[in-house]
Protein backbone atom coordinates (compact mmCIF):
# COMPACT_ATOMS: atom_id res chain seq x y z
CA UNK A 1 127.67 83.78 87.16
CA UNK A 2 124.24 82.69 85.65
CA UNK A 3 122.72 83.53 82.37
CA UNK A 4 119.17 84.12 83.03
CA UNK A 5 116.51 83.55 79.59
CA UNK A 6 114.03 86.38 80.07
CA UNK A 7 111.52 84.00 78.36
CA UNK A 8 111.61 81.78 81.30
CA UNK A 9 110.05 82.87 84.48
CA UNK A 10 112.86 82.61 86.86
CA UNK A 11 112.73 83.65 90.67
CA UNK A 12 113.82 87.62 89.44
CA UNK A 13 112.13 88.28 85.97
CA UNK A 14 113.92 90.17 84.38
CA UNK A 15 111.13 93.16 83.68
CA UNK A 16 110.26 92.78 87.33
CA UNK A 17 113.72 94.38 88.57
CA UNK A 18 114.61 98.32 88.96
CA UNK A 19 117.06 98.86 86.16
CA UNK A 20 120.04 101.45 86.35
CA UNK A 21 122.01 102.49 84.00
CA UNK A 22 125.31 104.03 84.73
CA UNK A 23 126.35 107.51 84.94
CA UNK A 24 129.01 107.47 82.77
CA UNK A 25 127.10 106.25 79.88
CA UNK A 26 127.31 108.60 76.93
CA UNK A 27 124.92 109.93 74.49
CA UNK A 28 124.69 106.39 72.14
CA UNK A 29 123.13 105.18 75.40
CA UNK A 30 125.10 101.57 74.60
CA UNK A 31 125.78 100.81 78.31
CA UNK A 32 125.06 97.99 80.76
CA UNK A 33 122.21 98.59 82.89
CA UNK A 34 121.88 97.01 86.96
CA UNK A 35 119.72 95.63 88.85
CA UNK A 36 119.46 94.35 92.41
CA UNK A 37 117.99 90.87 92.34
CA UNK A 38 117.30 88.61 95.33
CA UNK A 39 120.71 87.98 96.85
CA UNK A 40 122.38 88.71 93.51
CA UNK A 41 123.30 91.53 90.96
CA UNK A 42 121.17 91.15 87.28
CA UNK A 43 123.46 92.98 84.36
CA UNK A 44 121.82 93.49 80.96
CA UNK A 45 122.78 95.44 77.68
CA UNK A 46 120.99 98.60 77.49
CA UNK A 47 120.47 98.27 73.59
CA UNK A 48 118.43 95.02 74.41
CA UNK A 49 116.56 95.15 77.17
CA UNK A 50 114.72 91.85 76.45
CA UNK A 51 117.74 90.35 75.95
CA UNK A 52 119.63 88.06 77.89
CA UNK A 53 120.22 88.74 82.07
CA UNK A 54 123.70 87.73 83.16
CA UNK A 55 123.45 87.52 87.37
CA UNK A 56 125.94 86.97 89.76
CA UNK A 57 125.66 86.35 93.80
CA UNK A 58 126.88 89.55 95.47
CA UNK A 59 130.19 88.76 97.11
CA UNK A 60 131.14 87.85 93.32
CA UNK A 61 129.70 91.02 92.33
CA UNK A 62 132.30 93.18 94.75
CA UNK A 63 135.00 91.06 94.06
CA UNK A 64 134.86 91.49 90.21
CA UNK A 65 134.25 95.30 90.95
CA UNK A 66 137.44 95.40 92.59
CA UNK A 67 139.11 93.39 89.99
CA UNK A 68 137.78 96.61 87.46
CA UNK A 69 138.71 98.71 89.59
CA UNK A 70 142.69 97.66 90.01
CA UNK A 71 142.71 97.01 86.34
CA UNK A 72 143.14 93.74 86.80
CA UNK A 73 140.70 93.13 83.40
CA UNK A 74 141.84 96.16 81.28
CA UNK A 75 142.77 95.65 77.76
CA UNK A 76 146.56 95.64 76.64
């Protein structure tokens, strides 16, 4: 995965993508928010939008997704 400064003009600016935010986020609205970026998946904190941009490429996207999803990163 790459950290992306939003300062920094990178190949995907940051307030150039089409944020998401999930679904499932409740009412404090403290969620993640997703983007698609060119060949890769941008994740930022909802609370701070021009904060930092972690990406990753998309295969690594879908596997970590599937990781989450057999609990393979769940808390004790």
């Amino acid at each position: 995965m790459t950290r992306l400064d939003p300062l920094h003009k990178t190949e995907h600016p940051a307030h150039r993508l089409n944020w998401r935010t999930s679904t499932h986020c409740d009412d404090t609205h403290e969620c993640v928010e997703l983007a698609a970026a060119h060949q890769a998946v941008a994740v930022r904190d909802s609370t701070d939008p021009a904060g930092p941009v972690i990406t990753a490429a998309v295969p690594h996207w879908r596997t970590l997704l599937n990781q989450i999803k057999r609990g393979d990163h769940d808390l004790p």
